[in-house]
Structure formats: C-alpha cells, structure tokens
N, C-alpha and C. Protein backbone atom coordinates (compact mmCIF):
# COMPACT_ATOMS: atom_id res chain seq x y z
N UNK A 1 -47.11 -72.62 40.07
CA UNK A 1 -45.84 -72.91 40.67
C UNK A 1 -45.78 -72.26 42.04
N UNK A 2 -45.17 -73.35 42.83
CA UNK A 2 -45.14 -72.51 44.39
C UNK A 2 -43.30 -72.36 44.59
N UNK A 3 -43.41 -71.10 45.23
CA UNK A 3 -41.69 -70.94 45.60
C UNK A 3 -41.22 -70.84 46.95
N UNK A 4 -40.36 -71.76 47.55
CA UNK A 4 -39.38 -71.29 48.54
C UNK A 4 -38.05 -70.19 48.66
N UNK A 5 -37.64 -69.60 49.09
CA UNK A 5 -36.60 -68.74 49.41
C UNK A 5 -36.00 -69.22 49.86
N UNK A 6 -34.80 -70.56 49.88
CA UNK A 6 -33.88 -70.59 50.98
C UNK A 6 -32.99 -69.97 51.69
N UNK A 7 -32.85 -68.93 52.80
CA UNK A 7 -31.95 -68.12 53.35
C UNK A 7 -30.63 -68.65 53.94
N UNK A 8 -31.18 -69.91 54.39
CA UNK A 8 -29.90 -70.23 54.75
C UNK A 8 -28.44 -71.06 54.60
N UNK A 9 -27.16 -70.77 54.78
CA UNK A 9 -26.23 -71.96 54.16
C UNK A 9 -26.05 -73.34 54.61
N UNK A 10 -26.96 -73.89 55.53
CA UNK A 10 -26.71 -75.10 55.73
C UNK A 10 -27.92 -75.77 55.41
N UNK A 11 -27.67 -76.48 54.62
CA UNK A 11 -28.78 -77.29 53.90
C UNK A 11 -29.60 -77.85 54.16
N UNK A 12 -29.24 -78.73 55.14
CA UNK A 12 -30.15 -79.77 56.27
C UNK A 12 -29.85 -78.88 57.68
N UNK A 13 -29.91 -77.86 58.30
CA UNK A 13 -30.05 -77.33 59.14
C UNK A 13 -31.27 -76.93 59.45
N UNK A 14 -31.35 -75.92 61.26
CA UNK A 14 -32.74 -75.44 61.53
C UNK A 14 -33.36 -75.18 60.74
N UNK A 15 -33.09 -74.47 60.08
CA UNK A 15 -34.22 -73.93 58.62
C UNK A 15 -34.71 -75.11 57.75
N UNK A 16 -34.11 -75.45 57.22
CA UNK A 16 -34.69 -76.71 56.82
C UNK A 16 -35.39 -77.70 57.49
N UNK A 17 -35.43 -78.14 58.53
CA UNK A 17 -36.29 -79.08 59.58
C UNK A 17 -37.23 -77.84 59.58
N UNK A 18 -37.27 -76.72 59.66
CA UNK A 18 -38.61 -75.93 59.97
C UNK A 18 -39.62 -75.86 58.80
N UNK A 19 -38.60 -75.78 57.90
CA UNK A 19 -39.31 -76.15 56.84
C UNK A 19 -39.88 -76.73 56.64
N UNK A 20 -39.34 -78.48 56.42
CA UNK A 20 -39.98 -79.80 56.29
C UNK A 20 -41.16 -79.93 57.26
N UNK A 21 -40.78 -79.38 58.54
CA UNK A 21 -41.73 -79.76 59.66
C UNK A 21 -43.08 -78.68 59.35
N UNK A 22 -43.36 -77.58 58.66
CA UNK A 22 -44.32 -76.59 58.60
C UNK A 22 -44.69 -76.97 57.40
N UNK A 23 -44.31 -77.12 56.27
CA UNK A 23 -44.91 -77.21 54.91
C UNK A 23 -44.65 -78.59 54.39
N UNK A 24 -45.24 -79.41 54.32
CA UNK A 24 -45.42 -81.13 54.01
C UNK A 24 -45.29 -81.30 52.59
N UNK A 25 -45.42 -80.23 51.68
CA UNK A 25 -45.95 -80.12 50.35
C UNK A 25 -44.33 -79.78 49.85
N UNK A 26 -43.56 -79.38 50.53
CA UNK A 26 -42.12 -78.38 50.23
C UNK A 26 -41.83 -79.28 49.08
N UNK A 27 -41.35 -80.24 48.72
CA UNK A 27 -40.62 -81.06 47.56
C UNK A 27 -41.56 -80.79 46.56
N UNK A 28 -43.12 -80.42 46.35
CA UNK A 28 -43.81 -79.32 45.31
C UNK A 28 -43.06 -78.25 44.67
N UNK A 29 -42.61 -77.49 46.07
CA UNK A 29 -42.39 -76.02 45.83
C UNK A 29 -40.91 -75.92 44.82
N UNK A 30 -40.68 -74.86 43.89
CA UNK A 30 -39.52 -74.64 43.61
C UNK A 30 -38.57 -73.76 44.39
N UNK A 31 -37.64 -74.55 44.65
CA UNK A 31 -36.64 -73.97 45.92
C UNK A 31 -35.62 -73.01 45.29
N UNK A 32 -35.70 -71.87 45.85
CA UNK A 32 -33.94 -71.16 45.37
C UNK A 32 -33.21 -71.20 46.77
N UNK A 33 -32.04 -71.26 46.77
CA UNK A 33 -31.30 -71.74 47.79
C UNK A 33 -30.11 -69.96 47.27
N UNK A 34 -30.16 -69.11 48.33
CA UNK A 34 -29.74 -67.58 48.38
C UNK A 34 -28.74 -67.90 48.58
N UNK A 35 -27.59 -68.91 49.51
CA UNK A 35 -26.64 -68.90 49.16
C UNK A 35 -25.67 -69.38 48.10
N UNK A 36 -26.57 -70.22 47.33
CA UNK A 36 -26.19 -70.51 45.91
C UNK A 36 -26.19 -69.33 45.01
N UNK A 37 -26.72 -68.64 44.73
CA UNK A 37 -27.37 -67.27 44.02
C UNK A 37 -26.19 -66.48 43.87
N UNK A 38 -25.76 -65.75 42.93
CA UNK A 38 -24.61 -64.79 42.63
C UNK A 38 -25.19 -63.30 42.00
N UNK A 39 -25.95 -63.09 43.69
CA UNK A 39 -26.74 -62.00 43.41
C UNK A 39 -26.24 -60.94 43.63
N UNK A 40 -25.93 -59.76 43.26
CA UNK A 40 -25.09 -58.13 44.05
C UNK A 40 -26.24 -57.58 44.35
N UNK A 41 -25.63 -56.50 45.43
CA UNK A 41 -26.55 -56.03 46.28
C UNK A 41 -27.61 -54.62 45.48
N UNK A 42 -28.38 -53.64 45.83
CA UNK A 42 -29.16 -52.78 45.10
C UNK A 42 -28.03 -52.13 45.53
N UNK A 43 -27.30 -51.04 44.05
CA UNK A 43 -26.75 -49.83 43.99
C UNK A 43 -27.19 -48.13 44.31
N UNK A 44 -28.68 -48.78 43.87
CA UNK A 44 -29.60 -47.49 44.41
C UNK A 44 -29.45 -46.12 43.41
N UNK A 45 -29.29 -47.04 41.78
CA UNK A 45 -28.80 -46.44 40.95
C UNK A 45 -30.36 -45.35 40.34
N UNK A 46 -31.52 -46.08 41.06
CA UNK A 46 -32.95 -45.18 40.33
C UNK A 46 -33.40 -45.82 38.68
N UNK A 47 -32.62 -46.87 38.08
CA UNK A 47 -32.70 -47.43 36.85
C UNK A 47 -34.49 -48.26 37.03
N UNK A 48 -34.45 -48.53 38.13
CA UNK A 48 -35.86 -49.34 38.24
C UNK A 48 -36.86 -48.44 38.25
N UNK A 49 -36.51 -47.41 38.74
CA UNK A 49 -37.60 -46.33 38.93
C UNK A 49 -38.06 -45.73 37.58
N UNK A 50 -37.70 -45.64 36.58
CA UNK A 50 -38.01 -45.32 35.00
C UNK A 50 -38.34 -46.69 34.38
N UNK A 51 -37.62 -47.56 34.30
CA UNK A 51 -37.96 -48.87 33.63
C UNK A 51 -38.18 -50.16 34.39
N UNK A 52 -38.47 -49.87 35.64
CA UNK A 52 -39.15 -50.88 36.13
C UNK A 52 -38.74 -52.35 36.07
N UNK A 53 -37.40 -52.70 35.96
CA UNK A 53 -36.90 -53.48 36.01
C UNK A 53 -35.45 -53.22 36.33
N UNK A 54 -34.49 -53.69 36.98
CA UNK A 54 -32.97 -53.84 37.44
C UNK A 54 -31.92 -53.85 36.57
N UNK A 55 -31.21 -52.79 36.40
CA UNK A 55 -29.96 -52.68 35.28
C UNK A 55 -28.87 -53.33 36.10
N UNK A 56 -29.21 -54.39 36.65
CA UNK A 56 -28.10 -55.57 37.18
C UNK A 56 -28.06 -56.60 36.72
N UNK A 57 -27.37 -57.12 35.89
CA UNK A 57 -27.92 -58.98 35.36
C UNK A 57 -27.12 -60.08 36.11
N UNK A 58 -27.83 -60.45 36.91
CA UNK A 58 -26.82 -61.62 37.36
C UNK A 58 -28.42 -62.79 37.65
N UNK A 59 -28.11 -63.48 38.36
CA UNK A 59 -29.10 -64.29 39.06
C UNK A 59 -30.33 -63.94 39.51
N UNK A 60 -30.03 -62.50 39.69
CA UNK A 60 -31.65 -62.32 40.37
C UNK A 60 -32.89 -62.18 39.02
N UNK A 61 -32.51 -62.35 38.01
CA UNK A 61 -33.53 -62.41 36.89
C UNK A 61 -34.17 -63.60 36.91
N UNK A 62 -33.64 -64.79 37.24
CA UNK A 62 -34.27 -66.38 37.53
C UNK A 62 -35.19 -65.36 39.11
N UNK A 63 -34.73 -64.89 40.03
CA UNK A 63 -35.80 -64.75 40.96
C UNK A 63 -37.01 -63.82 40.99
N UNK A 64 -36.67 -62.91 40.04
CA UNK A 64 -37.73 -61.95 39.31
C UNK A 64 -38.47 -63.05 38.81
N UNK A 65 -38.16 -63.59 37.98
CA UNK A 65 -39.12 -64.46 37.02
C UNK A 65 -39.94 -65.71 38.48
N UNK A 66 -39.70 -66.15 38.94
CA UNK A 66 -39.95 -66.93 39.77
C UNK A 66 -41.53 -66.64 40.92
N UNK A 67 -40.90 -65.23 41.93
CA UNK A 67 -41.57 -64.39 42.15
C UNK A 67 -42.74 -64.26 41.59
N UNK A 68 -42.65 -63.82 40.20
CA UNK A 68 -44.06 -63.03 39.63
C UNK A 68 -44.60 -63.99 38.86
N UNK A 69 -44.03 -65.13 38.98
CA UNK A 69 -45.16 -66.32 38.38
C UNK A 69 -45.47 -67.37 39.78
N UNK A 70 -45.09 -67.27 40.66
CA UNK A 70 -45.25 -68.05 42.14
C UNK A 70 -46.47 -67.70 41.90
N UNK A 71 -47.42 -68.65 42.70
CA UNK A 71 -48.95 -68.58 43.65
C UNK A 71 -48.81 -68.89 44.92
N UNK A 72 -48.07 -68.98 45.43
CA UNK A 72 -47.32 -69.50 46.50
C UNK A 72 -46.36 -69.16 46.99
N UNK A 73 -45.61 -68.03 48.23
CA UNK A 73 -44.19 -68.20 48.16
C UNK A 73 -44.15 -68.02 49.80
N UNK A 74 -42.65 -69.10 50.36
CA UNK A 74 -42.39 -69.09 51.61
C UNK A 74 -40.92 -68.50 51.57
N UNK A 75 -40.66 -67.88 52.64
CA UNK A 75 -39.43 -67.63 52.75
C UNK A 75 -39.05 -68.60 53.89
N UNK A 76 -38.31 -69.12 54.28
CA UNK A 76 -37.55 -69.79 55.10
C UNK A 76 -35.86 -69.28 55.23
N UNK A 77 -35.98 -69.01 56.56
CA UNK A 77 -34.81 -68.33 57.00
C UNK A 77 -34.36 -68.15 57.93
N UNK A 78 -32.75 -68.33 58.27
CA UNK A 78 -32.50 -68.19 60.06
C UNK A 78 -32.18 -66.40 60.01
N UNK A 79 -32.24 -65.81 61.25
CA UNK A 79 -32.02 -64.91 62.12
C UNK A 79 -30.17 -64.57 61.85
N UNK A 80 -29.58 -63.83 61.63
CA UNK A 80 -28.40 -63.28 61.71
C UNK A 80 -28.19 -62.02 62.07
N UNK A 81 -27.63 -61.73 62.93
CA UNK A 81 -27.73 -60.17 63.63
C UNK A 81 -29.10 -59.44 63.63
N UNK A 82 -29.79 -60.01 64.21
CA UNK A 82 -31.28 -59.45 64.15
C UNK A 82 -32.01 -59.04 62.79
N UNK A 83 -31.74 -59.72 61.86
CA UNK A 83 -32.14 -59.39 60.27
C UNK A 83 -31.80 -60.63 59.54
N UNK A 84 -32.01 -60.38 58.68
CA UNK A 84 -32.45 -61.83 57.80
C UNK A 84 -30.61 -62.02 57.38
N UNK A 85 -30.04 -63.23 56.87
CA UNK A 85 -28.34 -62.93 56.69
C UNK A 85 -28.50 -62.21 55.23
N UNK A 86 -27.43 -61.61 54.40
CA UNK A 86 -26.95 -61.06 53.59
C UNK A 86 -27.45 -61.28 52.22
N UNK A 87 -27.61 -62.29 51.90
CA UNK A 87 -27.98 -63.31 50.47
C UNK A 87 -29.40 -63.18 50.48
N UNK A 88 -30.67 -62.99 51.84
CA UNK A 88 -31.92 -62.98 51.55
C UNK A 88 -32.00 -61.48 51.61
N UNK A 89 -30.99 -60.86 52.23
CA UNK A 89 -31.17 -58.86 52.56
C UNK A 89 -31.08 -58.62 50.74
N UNK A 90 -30.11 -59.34 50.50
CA UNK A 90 -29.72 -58.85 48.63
C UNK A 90 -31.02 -58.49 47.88
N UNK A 91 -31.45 -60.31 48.25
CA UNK A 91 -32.49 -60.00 47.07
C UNK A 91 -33.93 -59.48 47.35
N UNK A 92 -34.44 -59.46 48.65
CA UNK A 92 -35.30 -58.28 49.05
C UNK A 92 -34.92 -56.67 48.62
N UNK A 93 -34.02 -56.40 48.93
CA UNK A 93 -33.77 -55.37 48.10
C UNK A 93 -33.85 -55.26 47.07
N UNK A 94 -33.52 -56.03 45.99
CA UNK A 94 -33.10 -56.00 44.59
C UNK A 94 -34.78 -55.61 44.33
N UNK A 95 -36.05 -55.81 45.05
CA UNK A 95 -37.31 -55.74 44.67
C UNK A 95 -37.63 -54.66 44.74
N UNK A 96 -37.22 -53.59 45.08
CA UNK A 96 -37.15 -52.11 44.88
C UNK A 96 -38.56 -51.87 43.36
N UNK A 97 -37.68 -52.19 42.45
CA UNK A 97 -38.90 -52.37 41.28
C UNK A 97 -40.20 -52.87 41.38
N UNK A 98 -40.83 -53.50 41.99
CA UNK A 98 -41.96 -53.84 41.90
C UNK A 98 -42.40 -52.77 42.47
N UNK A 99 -42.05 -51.81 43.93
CA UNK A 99 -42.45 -50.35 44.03
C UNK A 99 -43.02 -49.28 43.57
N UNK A 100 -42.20 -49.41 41.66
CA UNK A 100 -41.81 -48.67 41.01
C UNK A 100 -43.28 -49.40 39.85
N UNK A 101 -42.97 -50.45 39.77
CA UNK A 101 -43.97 -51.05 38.91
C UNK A 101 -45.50 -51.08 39.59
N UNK A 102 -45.58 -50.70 40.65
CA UNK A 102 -46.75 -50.59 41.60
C UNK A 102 -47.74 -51.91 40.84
N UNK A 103 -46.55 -53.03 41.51
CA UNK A 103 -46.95 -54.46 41.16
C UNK A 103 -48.44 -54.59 42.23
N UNK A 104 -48.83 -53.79 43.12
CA UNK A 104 -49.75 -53.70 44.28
C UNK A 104 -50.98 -54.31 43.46
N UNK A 105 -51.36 -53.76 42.42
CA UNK A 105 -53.26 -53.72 41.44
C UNK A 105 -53.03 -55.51 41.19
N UNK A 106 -51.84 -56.44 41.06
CA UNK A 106 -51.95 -57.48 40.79
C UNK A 106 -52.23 -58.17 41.80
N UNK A 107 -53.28 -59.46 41.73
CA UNK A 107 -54.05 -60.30 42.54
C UNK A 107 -53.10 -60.96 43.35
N UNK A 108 -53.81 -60.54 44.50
CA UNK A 108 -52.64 -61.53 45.86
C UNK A 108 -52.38 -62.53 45.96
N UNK A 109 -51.72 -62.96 46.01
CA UNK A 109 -50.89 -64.76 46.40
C UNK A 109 -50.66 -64.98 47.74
N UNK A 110 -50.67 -66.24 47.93
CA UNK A 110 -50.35 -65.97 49.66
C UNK A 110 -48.74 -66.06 49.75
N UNK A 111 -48.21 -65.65 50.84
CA UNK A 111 -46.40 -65.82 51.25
C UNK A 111 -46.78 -66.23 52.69
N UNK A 112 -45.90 -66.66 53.22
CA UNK A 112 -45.68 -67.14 54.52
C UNK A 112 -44.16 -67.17 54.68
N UNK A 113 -43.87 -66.72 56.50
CA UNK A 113 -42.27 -66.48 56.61
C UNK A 113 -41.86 -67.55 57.78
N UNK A 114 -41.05 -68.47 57.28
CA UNK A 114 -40.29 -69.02 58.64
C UNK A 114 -38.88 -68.70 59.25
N UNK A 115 -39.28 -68.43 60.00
CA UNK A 115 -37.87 -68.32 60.73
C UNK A 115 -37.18 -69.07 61.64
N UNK A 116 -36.16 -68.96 61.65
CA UNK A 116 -34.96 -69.78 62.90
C UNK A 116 -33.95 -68.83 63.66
N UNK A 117 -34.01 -68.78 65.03
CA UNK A 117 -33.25 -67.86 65.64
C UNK A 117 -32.17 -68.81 66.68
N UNK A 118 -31.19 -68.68 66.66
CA UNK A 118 -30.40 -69.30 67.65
C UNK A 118 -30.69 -68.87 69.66
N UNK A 119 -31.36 -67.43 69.32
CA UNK A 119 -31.60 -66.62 70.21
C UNK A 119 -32.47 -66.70 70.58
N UNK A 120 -33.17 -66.32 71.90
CA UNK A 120 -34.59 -66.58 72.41
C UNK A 120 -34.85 -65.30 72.43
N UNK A 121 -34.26 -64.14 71.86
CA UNK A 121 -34.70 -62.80 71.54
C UNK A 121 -35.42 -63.03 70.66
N UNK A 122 -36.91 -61.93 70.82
CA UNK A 122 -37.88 -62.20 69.46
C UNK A 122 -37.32 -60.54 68.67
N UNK A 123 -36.27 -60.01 68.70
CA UNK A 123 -36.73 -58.47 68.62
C UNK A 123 -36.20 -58.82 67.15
N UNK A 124 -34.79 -59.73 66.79
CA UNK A 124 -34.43 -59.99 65.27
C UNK A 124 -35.72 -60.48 64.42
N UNK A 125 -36.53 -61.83 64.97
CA UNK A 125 -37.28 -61.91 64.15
C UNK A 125 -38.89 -60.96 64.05
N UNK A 126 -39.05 -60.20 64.89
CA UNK A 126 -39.82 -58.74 64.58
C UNK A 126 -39.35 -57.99 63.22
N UNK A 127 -38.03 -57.56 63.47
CA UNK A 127 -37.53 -56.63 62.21
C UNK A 127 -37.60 -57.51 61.18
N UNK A 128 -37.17 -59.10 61.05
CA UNK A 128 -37.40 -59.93 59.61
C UNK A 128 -38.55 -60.12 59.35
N UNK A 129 -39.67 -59.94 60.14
CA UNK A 129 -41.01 -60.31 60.34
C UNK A 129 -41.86 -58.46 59.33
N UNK A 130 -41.21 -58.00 59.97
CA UNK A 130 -41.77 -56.63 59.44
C UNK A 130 -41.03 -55.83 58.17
N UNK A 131 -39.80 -56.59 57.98
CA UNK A 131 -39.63 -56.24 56.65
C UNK A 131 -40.20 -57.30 55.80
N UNK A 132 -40.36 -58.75 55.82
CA UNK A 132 -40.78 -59.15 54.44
C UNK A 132 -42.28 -58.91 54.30
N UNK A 133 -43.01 -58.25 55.41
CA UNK A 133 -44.46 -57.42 55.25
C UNK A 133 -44.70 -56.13 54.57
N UNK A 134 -43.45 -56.32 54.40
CA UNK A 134 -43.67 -54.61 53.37
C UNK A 134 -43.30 -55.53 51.69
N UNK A 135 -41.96 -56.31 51.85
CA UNK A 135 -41.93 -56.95 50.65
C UNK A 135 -43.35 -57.85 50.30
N UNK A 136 -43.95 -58.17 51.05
CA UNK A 136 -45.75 -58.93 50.77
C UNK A 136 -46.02 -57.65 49.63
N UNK A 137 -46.27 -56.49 50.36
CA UNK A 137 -47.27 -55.18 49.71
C UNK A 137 -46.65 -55.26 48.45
N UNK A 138 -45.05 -54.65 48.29
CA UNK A 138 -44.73 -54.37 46.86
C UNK A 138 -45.01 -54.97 46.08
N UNK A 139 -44.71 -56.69 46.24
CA UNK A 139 -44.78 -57.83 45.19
C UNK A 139 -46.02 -58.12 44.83
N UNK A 140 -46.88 -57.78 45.37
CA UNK A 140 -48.22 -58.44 44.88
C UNK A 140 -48.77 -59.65 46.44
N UNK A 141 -48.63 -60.13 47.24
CA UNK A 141 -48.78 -60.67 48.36
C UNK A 141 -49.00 -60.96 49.39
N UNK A 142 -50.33 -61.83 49.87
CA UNK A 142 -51.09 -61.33 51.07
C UNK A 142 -49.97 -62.21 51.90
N UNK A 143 -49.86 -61.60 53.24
CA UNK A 143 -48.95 -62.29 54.05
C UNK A 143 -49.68 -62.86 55.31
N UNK A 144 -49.86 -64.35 54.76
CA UNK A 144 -50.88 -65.40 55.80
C UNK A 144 -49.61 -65.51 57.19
N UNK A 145 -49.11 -66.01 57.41
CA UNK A 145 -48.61 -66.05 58.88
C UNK A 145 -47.01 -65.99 58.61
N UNK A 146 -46.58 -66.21 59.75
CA UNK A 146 -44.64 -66.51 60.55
C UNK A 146 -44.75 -67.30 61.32
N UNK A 147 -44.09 -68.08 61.43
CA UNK A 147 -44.09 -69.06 61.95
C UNK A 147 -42.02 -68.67 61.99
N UNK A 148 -42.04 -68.83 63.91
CA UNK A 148 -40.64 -68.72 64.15
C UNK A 148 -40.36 -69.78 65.52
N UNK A 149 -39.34 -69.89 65.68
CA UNK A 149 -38.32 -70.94 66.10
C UNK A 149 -37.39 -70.16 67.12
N UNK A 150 -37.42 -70.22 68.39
CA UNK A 150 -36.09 -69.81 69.04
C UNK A 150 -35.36 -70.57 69.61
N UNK A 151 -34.11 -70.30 70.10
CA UNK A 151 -33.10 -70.88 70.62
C UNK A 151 -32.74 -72.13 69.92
N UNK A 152 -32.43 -72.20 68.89
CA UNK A 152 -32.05 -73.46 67.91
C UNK A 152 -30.74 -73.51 68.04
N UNK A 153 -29.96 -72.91 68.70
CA UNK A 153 -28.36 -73.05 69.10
C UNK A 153 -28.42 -74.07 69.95
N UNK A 154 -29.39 -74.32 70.63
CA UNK A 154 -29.14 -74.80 71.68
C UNK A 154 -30.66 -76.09 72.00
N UNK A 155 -31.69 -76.06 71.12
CA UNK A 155 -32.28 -76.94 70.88
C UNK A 155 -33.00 -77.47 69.55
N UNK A 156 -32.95 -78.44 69.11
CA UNK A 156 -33.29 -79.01 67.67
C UNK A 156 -34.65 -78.26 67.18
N UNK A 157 -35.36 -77.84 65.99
CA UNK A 157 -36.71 -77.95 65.69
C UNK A 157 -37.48 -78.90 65.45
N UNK A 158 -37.72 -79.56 66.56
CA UNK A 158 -38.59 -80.52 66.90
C UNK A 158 -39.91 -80.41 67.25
N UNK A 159 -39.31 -79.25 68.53
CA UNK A 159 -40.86 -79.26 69.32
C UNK A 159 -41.79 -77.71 68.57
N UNK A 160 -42.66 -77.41 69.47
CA UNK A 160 -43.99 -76.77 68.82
C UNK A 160 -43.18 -75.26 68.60
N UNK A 161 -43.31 -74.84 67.55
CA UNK A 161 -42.67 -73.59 67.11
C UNK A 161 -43.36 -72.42 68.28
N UNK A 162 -42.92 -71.33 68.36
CA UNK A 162 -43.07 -70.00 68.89
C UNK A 162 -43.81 -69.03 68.08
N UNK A 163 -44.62 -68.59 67.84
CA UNK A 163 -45.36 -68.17 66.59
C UNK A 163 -45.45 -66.68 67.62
C-alpha cells in the first residue's frame, strides 16, 4: 500500500495539481486528507515513551496504522506561516512514538515531500523540508526528494516546479 498525506483544505487546489502533476500513480495511493482528520494535538504527556504508542484515541490510529504498513508515502502540502498548516503539524507530532519505539532498525520505504508556497520565499519550505527529514528517520524512511512550488498565489502549478 502506498500513502498520501493530504495537508491541505482545498481539494482541487495548488496542492493537488502538484500532486497530480508529480505522481501519475496518485489514484493508487491511499489518500488521508488532514483536514478531514479529528486529530488533537501531542499533550507531551510521556505515555508513548513507556508504551510506545499514544494514550490519545481519535483518528490518528487509522494514520498510525497506515504509516507503518505504507511502502510508499508522499506528503503533499501547502506552506502556512513558514511551516506546514496545523492538521499536518498535529499529526507529525503525534509520531513522537516511533522515537520511542526506535522504529529506525525497520527497513526503509521511500517518502517524498511536495510542497506549495504562495510565497517566493524558500525559507517556509526549508523548515517543512527539514522537519519531515527528521519525521523520514523516526518512522522508518528514506527521504528520496521535495519537490516545491512557489508563488502559487499568484501563478497556477503548471509550469516546471522549483526543486
């Protein structure tokens, strides 16, 4: 099974054309769409750190499960205040446990990150770029490329991405 991350709330928006336009295979992949998700944020309660799993039950147990059976996973996501928006910050966090589970000894999968920035600043998608490279390490995940997008406020993803 291959997985997408959808980060963002507009469905058929930049993110999505970046999508469609980078990965041809996407209607393969199983999509979670983060603003659908009724995920709460990490409390930072230390429960993962003894049992290795999240004393939170909501939604993010479909993305635990998802995750660690993927061979495949993309994140796709626009840029919001120089960081990924709220709904993909959640559940990167919520992965705290795999840390803890030093999910690392399990065989790498590839991930790949797209991004969409309204901004022709690269410095937001640096910090989204370099945090889901640490989420690669915890989860188990070699991180093959990024592939990012600027100024989408102001022009379609059409032409040749900004990598």
């Amino acid at each position: 099974m291959n997985l997408v991350l959808f980060g963002s709330p507009h469905e058929n928006g930049s993110t999505f054309q970046a999508l469609k336009k980078n990965c041809k295979e996407y209607k393969k992949f199983y999509l979670i769409n983060c603003f659908k998700k009724k995920i709460s944020p990490c409390i930072d309660c230390k429960f993962c750190k003894k049992n290795f799993k999240c004393i939170i039950y909501d939604d993010m147990i479909e993305v635990y499960d998802k995750i660690e059976t993927c061979n495949k996973f993309i994140l796709a996501s626009p840029i919001y205040n120089f960081s990924f928006p709220s709904p993909v910050k959640a559940i990167l966090d919520r992965t705290q446990c795999y840390f803890y589970k030093n999910i690392l000894k399990t065989p790498k999968r590839q991930a790949s990150l797209i991004t969409v920035s309204g901004s022709r600043d690269r410095f937001g998608v640096s910090v989204a770029e370099k945090h889901f490279k640490y989420f690669c390490k915890i989860a188990g995940f070699e991180f093959i490329k990024s592939i990012s997008y600027f100024k989408t406020d102001l022009e379609p993803v059409f032409g040749k991405p900004k990598i």
